[in-house]
Each structure stands twice: as structure tokens, then as C-alpha cells.
PDB file of N, CA and C in Angstrom:
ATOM      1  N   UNK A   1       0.838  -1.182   0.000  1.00  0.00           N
ATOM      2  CA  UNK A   1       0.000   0.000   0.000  1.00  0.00           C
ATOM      3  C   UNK A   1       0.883   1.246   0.000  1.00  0.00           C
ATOM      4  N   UNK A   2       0.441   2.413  -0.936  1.00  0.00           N
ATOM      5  CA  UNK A   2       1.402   3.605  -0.579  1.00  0.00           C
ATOM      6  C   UNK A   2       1.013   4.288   0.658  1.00  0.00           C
ATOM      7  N   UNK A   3       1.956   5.019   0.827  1.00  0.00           N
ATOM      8  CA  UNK A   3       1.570   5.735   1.984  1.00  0.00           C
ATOM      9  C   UNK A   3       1.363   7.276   1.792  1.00  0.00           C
ATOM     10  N   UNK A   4       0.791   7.705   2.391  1.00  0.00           N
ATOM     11  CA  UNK A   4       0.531   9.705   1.923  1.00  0.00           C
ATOM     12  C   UNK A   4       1.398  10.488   2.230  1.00  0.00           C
ATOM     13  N   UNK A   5       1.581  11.370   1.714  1.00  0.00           N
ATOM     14  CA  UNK A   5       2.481  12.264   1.940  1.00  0.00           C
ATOM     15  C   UNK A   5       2.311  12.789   3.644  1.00  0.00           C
ATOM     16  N   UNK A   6       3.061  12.958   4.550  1.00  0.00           N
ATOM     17  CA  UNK A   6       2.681  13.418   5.954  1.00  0.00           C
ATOM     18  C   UNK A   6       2.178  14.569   6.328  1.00  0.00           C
ATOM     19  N   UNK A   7       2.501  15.505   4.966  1.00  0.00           N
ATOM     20  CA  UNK A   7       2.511  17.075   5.086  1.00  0.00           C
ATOM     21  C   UNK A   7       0.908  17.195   4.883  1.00  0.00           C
ATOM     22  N   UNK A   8       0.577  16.277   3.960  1.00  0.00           N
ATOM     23  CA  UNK A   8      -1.079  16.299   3.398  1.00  0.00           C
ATOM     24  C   UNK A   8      -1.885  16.150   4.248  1.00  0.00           C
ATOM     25  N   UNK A   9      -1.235  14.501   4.591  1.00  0.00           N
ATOM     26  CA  UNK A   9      -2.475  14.175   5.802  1.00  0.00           C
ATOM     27  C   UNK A   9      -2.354  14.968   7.187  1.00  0.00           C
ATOM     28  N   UNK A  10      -1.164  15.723   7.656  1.00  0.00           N
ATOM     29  CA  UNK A  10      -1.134  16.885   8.390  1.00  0.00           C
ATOM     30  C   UNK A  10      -2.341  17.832   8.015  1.00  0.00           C
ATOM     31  N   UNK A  11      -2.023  18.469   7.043  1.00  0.00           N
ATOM     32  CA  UNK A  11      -2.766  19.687   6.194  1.00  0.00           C
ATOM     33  C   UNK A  11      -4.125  19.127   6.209  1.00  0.00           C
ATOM     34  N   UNK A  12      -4.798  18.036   5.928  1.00  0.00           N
ATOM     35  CA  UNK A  12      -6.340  17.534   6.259  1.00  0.00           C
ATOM     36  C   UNK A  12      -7.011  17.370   7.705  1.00  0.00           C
ATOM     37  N   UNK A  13      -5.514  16.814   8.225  1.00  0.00           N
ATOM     38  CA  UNK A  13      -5.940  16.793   9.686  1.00  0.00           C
ATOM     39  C   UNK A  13      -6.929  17.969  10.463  1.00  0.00           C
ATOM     40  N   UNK A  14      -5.667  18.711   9.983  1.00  0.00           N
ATOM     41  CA  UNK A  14      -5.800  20.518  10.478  1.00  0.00           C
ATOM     42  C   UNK A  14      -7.209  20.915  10.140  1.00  0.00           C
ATOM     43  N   UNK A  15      -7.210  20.920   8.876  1.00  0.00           N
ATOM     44  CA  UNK A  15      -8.128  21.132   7.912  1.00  0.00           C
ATOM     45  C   UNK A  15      -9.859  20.463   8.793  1.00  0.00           C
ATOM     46  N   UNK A  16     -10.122  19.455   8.845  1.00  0.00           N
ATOM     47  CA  UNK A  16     -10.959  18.580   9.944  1.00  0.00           C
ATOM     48  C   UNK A  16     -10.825  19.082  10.930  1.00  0.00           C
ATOM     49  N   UNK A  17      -9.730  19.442  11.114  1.00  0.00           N
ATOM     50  CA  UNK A  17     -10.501  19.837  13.326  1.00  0.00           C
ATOM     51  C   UNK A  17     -11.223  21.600  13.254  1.00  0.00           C
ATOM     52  N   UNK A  18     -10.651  22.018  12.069  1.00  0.00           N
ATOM     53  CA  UNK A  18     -11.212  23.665  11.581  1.00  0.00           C
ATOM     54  C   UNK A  18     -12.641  23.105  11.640  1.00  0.00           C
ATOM     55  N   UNK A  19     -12.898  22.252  10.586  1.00  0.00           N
ATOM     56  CA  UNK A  19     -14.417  22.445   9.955  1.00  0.00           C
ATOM     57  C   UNK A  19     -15.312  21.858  11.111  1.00  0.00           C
ATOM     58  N   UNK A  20     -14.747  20.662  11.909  1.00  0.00           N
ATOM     59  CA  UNK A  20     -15.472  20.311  13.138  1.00  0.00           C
ATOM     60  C   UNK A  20     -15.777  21.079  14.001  1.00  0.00           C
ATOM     61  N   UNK A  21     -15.141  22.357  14.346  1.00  0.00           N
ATOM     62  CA  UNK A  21     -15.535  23.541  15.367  1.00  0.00           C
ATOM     63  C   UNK A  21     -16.256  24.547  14.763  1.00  0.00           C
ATOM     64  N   UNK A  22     -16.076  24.973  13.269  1.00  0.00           N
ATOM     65  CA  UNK A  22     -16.911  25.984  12.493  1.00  0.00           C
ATOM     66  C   UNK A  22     -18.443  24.912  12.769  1.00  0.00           C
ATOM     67  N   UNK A  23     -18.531  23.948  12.758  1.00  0.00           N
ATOM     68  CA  UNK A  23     -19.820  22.660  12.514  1.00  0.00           C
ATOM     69  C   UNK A  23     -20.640  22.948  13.621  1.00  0.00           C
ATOM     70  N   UNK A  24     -19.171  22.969  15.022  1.00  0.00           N
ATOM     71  CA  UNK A  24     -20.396  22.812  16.063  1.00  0.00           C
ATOM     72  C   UNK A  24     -20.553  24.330  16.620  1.00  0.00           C
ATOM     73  N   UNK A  25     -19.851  25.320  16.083  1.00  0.00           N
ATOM     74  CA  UNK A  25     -20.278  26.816  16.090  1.00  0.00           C
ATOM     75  C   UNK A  25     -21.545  27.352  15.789  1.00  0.00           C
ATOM     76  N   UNK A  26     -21.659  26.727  14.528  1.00  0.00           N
ATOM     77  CA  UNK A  26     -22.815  27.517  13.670  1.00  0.00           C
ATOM     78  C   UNK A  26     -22.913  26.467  12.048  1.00  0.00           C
ATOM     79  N   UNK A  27     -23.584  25.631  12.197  1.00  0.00           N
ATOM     80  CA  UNK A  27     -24.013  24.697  11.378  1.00  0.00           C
ATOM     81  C   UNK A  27     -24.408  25.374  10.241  1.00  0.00           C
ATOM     82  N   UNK A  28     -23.858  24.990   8.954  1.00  0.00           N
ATOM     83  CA  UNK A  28     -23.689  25.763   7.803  1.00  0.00           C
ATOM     84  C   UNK A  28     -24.242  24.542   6.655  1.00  0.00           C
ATOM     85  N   UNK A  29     -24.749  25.053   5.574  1.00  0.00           N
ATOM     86  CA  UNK A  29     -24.361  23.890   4.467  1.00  0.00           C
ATOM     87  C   UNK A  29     -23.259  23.817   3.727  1.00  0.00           C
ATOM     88  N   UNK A  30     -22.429  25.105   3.632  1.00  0.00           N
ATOM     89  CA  UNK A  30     -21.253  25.046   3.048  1.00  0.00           C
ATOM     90  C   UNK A  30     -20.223  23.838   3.887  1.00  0.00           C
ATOM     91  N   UNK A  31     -20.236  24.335   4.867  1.00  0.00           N
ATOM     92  CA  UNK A  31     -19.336  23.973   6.225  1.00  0.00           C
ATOM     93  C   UNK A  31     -19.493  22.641   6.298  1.00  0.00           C
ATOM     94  N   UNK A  32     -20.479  22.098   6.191  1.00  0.00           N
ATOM     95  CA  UNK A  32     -21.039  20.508   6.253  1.00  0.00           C
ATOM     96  C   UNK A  32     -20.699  19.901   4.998  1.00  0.00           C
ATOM     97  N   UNK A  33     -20.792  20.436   3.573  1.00  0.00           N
ATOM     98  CA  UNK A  33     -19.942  19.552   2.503  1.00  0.00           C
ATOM     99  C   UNK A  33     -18.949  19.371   2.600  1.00  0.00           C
ATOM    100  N   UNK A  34     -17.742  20.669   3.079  1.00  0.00           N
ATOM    101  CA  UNK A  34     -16.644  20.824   3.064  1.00  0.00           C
ATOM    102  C   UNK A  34     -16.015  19.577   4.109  1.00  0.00           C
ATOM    103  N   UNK A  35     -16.602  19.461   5.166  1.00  0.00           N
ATOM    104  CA  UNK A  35     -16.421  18.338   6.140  1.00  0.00           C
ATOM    105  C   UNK A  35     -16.619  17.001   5.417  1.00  0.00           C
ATOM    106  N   UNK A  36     -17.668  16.769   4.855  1.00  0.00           N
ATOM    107  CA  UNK A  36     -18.211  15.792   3.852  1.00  0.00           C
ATOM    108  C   UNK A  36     -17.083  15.366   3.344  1.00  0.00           C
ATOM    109  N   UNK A  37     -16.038  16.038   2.385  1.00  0.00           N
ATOM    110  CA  UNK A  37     -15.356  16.165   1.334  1.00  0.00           C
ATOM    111  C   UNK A  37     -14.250  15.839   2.305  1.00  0.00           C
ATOM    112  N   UNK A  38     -13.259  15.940   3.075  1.00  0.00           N
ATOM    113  CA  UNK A  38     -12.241  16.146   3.726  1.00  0.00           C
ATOM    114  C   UNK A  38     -12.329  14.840   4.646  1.00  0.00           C
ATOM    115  N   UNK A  39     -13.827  14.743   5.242  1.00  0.00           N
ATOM    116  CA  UNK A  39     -13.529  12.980   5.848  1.00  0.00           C
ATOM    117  C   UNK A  39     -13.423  11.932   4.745  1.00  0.00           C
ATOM    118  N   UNK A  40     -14.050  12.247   3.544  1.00  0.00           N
ATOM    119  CA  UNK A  40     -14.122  11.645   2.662  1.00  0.00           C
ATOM    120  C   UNK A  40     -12.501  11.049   2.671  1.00  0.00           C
ATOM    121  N   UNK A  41     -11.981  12.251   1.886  1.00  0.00           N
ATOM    122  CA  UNK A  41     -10.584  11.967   1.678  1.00  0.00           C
ATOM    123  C   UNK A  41      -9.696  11.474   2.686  1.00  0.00           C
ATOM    124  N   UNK A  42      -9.651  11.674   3.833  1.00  0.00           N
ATOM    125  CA  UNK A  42      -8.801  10.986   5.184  1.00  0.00           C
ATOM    126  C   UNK A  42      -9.277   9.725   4.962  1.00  0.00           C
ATOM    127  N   UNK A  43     -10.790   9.282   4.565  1.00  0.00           N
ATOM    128  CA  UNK A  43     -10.817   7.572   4.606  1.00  0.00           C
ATOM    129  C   UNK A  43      -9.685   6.911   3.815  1.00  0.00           C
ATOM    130  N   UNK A  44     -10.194   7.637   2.466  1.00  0.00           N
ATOM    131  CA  UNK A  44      -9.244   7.045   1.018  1.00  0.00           C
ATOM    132  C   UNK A  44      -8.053   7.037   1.359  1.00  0.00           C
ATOM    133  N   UNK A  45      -7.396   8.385   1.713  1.00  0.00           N
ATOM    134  CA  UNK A  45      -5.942   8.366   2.058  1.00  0.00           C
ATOM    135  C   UNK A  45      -5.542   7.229   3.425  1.00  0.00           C
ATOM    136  N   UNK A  46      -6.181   7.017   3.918  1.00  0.00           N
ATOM    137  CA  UNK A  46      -5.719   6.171   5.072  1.00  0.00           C
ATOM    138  C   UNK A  46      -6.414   4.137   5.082  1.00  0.00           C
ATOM    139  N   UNK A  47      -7.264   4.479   3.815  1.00  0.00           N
ATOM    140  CA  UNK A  47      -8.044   3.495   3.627  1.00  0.00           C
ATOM    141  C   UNK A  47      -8.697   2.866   4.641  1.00  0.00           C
ATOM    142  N   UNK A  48      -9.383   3.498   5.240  1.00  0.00           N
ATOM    143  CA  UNK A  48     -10.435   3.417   6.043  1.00  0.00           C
ATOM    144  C   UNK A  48     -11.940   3.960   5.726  1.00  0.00           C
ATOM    145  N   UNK A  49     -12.929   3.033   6.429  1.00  0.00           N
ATOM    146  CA  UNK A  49     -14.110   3.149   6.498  1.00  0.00           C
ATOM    147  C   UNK A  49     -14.843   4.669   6.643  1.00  0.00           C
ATOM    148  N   UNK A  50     -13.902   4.871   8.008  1.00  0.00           N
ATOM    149  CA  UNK A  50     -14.965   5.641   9.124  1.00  0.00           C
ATOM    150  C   UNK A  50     -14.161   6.445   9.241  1.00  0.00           C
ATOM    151  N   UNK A  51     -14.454   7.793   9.641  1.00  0.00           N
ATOM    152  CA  UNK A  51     -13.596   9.025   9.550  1.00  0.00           C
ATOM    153  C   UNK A  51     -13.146   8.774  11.371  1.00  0.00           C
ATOM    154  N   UNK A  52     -13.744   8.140  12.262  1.00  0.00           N
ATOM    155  CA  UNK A  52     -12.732   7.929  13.478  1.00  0.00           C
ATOM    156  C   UNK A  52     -11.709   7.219  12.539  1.00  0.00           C
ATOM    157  N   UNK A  53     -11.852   6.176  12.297  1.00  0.00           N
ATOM    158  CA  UNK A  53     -10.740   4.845  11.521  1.00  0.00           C
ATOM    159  C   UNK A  53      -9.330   6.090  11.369  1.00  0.00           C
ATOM    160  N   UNK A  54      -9.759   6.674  10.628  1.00  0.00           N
ATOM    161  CA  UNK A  54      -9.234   7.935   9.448  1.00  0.00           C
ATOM    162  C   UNK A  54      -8.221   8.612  10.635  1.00  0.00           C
ATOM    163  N   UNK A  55      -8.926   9.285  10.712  1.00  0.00           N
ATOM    164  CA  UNK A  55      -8.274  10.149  12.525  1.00  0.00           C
ATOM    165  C   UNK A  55      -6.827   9.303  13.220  1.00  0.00           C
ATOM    166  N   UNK A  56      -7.672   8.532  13.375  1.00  0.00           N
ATOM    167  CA  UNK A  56      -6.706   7.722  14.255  1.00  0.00           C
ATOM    168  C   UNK A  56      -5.412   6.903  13.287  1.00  0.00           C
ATOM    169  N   UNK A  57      -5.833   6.606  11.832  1.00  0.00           N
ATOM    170  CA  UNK A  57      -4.468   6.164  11.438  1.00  0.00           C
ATOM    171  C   UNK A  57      -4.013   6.650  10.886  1.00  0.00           C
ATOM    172  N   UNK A  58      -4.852   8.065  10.828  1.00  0.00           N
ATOM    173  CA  UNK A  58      -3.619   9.428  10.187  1.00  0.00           C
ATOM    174  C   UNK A  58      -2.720   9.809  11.087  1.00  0.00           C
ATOM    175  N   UNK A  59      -3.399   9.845  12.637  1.00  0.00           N
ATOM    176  CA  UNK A  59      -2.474  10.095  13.742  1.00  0.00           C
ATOM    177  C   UNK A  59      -0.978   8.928  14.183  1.00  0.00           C
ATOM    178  N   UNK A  60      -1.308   8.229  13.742  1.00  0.00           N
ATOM    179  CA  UNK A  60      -0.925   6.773  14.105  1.00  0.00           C
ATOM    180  C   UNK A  60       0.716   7.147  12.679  1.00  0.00           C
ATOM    181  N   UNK A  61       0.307   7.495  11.786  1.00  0.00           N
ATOM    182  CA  UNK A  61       1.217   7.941  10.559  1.00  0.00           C
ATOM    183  C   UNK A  61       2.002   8.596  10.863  1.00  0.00           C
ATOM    184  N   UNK A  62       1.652   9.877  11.155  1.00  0.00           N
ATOM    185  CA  UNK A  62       2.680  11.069  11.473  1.00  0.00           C
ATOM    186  C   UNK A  62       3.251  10.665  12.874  1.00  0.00           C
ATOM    187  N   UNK A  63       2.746  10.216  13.530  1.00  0.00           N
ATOM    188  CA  UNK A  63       3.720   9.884  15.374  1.00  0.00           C
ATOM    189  C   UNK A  63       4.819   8.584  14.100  1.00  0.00           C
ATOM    190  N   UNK A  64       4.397   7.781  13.298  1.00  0.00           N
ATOM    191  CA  UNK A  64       5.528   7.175  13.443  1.00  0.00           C
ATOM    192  C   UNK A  64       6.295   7.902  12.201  1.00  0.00           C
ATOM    193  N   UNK A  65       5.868   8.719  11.733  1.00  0.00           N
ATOM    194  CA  UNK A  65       7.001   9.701  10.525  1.00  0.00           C
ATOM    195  C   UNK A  65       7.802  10.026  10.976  1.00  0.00           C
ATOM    196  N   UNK A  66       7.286  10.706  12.462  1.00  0.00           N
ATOM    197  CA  UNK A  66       7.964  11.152  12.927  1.00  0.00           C
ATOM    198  C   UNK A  66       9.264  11.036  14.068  1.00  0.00           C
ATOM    199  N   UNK A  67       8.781   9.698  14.808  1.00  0.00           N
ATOM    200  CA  UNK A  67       9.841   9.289  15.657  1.00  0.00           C
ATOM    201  C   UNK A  67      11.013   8.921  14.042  1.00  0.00           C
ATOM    202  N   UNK A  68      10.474   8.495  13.166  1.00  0.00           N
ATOM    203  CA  UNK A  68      11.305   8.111  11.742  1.00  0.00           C
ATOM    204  C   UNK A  68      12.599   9.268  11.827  1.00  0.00           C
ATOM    205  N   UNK A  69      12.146  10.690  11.433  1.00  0.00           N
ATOM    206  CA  UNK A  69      12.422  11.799  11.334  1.00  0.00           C
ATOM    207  C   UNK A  69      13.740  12.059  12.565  1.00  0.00           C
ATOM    208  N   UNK A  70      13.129  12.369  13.725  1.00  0.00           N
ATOM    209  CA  UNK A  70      14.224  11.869  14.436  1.00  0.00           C
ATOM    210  C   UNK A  70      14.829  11.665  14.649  1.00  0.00           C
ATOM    211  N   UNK A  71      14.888   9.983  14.442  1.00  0.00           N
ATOM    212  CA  UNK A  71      15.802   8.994  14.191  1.00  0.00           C
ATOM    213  C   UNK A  71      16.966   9.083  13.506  1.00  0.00           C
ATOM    214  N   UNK A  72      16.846   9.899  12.724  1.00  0.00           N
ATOM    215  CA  UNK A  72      17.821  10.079  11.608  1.00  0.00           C
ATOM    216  C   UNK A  72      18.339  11.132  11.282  1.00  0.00           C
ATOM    217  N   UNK A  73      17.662  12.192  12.472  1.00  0.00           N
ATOM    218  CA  UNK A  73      17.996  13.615  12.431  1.00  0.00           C
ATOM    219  C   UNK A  73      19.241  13.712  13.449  1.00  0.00           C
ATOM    220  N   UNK A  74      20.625  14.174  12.943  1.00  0.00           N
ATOM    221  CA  UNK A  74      22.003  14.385  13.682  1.00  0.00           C
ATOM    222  C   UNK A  74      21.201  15.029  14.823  1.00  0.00           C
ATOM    223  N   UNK A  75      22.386  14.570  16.065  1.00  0.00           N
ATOM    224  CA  UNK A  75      21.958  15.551  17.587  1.00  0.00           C
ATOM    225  C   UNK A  75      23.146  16.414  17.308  1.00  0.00           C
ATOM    226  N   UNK A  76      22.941  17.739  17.527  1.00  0.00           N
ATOM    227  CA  UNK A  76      24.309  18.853  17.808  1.00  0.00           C
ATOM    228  C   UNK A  76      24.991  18.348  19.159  1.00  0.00           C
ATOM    229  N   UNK A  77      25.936  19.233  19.363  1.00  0.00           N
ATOM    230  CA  UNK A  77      27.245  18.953  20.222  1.00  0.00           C
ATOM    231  C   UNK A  77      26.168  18.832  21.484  1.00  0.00           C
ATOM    232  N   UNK A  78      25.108  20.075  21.580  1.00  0.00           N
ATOM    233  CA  UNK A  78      24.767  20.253  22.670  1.00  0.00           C
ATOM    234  C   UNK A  78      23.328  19.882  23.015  1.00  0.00           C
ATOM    235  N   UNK A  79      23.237  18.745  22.415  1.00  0.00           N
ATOM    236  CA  UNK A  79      21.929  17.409  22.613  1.00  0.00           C
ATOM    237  C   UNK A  79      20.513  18.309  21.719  1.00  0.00           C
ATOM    238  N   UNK A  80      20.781  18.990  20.966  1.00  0.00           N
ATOM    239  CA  UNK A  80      19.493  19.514  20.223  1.00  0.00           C
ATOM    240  C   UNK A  80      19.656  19.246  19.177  1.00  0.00           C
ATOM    241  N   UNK A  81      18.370  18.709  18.460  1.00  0.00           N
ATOM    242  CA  UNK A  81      18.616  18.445  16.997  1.00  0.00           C
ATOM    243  C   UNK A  81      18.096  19.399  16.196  1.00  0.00           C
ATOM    244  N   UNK A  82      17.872  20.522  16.624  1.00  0.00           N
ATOM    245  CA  UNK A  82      17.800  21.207  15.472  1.00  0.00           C
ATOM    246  C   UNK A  82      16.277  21.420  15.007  1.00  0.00           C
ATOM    247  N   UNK A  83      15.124  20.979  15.956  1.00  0.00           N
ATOM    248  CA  UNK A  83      14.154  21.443  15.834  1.00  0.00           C
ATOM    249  C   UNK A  83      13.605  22.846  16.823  1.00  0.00           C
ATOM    250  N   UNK A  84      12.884  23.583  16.048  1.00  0.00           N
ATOM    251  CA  UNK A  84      12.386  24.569  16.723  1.00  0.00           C
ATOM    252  C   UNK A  84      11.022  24.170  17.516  1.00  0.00           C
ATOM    253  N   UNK A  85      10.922  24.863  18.522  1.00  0.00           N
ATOM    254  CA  UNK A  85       9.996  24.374  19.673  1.00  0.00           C
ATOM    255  C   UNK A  85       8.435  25.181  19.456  1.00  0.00           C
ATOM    256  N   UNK A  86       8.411  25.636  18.103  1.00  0.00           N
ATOM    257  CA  UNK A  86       7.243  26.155  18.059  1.00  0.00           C
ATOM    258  C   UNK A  86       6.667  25.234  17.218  1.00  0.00           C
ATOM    259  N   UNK A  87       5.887  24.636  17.362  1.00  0.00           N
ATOM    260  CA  UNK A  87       4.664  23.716  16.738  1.00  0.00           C
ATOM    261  C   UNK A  87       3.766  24.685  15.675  1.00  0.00           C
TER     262      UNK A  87
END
């Protein structure tokens, strides 16, 4: 199976937790396709059923991209690798 790009299924992630709070703000029809459309795609991309399914093995992706990332990222002299601490 391929796997998705991390940046994407990041960028959808994001994308889903926006439209889930605009949803339970002020219930829209725009707002509700757009959600439509975006769980849609987290199924496909993650090949899952159910947009929990989705959630969870998009999350499940990026935690292990990322210990990946890491892994392979040099430590400096002075135990930092070189990531910035702003999320």
C-alpha cells in the first residue's frame, strides 16, 4: 500500500478539526460539505471506512514519521537536533 504524503495528511488533519468547530459553532451547508469532502478523503488516504478509523491512522502515521524523522535527524554537540519548539 502507498503511503501519503505526511505534510497532506497533516494539512487535512488541520483542515478537519477547523471544519469540526466551524460545525459545532454555527451549522452551515457550506461547512457541512466541506467536512463531507475532507472525511471523505482521510478515509481514502488512510483506507479506512470511518472518519474515526481515518483520525486515528492518520495520527498513528505522522507519530511514526515522525519518531522516523528523528531517528535520523544528527543531535548537535549540545543534545538539540535542530528542531524549533514552536509547533
Amino acid at each position: 500500500m502507498l503511503e501519503p504524503d505526511p505534510k497532506v495528511v497533516r494539512e487535512l488533519l488541520t483542515r478537519y478539526a477547523e471544519l469540526r468547530i466551524a460545525q459545532a459553532e454555527r451549522e452551515l451547508p457550506a461547512t457541512a460539505r466541506e467536512l463531507a469532502d475532507v472525511s471523505y478523503t482521510l478515509c481514502v488516504m488512510t483506507a479506512t471506512t470511518s472518519v474515526h478509523d481515518a483520525v486515528a491512522k492518520a495520527d498513528s502515521l505522522l507519530l511514526a514519521k515522525g519518531r522516523t524523522t528523528r531517528e535520523t535527524r544528527p543531535v548537535d554537540a549540545d543534545g538539540e537536533n535542530g528542531l524549533s519548539l514552536a509547533v
